[in-house]
C-alpha atoms as a PDB file:
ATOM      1  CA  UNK A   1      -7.535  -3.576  15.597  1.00  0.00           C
ATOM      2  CA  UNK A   2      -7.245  -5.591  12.289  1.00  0.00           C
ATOM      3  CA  UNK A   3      -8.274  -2.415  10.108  1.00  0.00           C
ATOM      4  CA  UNK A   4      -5.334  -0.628  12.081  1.00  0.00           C
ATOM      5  CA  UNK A   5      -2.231  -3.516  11.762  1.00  0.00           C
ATOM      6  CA  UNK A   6      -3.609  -3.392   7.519  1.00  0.00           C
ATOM      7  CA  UNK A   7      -3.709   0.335   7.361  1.00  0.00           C
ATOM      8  CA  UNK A   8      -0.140   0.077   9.040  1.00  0.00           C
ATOM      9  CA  UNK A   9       0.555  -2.612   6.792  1.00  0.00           C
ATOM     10  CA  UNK A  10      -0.410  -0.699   3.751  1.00  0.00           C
ATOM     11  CA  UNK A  11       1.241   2.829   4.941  1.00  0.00           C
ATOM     12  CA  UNK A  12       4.946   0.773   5.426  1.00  0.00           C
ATOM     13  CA  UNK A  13       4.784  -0.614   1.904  1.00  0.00           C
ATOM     14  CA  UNK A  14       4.234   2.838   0.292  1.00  0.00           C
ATOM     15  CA  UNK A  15       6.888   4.265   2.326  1.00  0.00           C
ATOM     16  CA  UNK A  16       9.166   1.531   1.350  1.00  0.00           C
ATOM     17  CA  UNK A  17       8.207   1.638  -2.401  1.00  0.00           C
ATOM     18  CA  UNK A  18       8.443   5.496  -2.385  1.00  0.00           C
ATOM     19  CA  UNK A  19      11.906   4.651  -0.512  1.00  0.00           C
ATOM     20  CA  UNK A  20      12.715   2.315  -3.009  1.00  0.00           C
ATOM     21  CA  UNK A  21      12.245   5.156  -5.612  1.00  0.00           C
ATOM     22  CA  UNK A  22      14.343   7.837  -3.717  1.00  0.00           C
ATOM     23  CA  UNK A  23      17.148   5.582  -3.661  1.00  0.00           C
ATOM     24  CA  UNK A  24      17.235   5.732  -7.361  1.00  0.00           C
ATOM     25  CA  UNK A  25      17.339   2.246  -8.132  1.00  0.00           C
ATOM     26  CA  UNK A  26      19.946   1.664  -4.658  1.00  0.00           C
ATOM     27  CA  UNK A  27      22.643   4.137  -5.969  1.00  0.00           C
ATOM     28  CA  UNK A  28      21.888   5.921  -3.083  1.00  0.00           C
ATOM     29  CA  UNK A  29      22.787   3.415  -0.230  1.00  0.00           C
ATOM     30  CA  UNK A  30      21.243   5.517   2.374  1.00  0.00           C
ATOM     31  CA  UNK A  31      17.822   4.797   1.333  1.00  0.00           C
ATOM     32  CA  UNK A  32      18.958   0.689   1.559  1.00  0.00           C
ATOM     33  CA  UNK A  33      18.031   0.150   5.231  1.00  0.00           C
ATOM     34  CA  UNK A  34      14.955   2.330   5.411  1.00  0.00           C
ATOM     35  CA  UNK A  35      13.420   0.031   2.140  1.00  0.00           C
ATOM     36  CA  UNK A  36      14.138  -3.247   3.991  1.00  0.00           C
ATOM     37  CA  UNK A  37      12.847  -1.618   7.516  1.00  0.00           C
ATOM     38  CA  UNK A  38       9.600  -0.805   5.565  1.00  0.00           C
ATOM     39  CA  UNK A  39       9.260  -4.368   3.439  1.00  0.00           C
ATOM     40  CA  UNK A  40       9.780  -6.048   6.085  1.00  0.00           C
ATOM     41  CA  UNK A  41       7.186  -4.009   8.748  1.00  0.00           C
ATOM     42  CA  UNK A  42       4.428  -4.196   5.600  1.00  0.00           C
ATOM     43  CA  UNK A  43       4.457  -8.045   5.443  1.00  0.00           C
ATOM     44  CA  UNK A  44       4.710  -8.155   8.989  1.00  0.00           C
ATOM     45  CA  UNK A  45       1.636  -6.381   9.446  1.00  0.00           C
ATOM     46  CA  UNK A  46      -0.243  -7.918   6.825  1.00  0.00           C
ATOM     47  CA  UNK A  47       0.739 -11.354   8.820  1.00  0.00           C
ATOM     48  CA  UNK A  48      -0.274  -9.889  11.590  1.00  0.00           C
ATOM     49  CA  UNK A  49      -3.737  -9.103  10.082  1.00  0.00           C
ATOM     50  CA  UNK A  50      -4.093 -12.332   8.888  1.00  0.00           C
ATOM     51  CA  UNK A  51      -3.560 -14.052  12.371  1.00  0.00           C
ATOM     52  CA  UNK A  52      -6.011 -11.684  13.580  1.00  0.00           C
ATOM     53  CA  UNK A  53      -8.612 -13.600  11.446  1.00  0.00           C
ATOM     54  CA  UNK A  54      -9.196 -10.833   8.454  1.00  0.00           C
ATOM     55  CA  UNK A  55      -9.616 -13.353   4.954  1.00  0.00           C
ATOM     56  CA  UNK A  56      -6.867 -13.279   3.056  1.00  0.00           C
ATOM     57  CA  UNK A  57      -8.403 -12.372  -0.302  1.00  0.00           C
ATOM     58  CA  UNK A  58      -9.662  -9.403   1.671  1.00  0.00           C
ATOM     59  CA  UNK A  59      -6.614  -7.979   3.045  1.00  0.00           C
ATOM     60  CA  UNK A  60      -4.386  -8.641   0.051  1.00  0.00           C
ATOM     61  CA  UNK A  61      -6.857  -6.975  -2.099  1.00  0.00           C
ATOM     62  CA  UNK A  62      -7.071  -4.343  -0.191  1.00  0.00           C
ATOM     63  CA  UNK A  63      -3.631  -4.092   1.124  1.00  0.00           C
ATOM     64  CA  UNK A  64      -2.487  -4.286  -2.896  1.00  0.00           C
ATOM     65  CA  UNK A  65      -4.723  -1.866  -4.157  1.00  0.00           C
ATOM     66  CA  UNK A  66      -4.875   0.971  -1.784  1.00  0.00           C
ATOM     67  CA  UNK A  67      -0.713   0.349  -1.916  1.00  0.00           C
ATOM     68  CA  UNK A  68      -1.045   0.912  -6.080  1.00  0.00           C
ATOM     69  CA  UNK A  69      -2.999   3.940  -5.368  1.00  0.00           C
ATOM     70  CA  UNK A  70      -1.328   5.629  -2.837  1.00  0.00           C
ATOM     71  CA  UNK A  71       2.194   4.514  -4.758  1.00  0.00           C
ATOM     72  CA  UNK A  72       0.971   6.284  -7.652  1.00  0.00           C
ATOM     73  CA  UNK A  73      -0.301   9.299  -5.726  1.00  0.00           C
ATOM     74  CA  UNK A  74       2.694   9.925  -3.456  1.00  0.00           C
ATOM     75  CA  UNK A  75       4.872   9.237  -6.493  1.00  0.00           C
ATOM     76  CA  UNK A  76       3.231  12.884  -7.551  1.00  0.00           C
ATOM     77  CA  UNK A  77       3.706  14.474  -4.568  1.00  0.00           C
ATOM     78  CA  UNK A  78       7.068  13.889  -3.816  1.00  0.00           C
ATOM     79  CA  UNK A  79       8.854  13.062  -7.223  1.00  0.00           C
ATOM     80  CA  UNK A  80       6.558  15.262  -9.349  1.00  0.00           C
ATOM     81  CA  UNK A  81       5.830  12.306 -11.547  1.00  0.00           C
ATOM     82  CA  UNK A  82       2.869  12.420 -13.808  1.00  0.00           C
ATOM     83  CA  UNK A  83      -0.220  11.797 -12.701  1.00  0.00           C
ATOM     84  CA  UNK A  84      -2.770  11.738 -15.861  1.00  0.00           C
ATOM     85  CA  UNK A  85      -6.879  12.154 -15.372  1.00  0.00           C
ATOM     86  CA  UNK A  86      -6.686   8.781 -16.839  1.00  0.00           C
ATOM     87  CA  UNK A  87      -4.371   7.705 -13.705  1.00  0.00           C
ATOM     88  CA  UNK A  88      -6.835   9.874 -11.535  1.00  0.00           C
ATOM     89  CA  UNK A  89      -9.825   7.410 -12.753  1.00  0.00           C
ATOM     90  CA  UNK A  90      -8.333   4.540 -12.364  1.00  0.00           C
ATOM     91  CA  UNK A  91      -7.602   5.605  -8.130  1.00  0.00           C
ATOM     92  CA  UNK A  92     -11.074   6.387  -7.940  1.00  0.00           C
ATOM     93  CA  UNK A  93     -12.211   2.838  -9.254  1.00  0.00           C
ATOM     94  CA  UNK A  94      -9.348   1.322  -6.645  1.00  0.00           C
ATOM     95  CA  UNK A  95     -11.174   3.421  -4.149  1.00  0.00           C
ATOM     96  CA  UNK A  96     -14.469   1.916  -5.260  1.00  0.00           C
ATOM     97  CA  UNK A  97     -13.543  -1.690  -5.594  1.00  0.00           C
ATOM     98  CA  UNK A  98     -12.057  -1.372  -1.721  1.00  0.00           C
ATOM     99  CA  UNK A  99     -14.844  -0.524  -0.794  1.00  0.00           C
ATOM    100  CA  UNK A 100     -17.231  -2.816  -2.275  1.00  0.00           C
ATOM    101  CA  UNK A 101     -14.895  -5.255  -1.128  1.00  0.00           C
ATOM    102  CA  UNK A 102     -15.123  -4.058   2.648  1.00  0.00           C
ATOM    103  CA  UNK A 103     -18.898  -4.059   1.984  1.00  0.00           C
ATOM    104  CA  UNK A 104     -18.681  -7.509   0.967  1.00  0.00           C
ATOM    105  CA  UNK A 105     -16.960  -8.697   4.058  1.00  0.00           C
ATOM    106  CA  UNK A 106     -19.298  -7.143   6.069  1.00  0.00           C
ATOM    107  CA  UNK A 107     -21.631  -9.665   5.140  1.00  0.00           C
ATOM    108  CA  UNK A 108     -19.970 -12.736   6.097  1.00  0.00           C
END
């Protein structure tokens, strides 16, 4: 269940971020409530996560770098922005460092 409420967690601040983008820096008022309903369901998850007894350097790690790379990814998808091999590498090492993090916490 704690895996789920950070995945959650992590899914509601791209979408916000992404919102946050589409709103083109809030000239487009529309996009105002969907950012704050996002914001405000990622830190509630990753509170959520916490209470449910995951470490905090675990889930903030995680929750901050799968966020970068999915920002950065979606960011492609949906707003055509660049996305360099350089870029590319970098989301591969975020991959890898998440999950030699999860194998870390494994241990413990």
């Amino acid at each position: 269940m704690t895996w789920l409420l950070l995945a959650g967690a992590i899914v509601s601040e791209v979408a916000a971020t992404l919102s946050l983008r589409a709103s083109e820096g809030l000239r487009k008022k529309a996009w105002i409530a969907p950012i704050a309903i996002f914001y405000a369901g990622a830190f509630g998850l990753l509170t959520l996560t916490l209470i449910q007894g995951m470490p905090v350097g675990i889930a903030y790690g995680i929750w901050a770098a799968s966020g970068v790379a999915l920002t950065a990814i979606g960011a492609h998808v949906f707003f055509k922005e660049r996305l360099t091999w350089r870029m590319t590498a970098g989301i591969v090492l975020i991959a890898i460092g998440v999950f030699i993090i999860e194998l870390g916490s494994a241990t413990h």
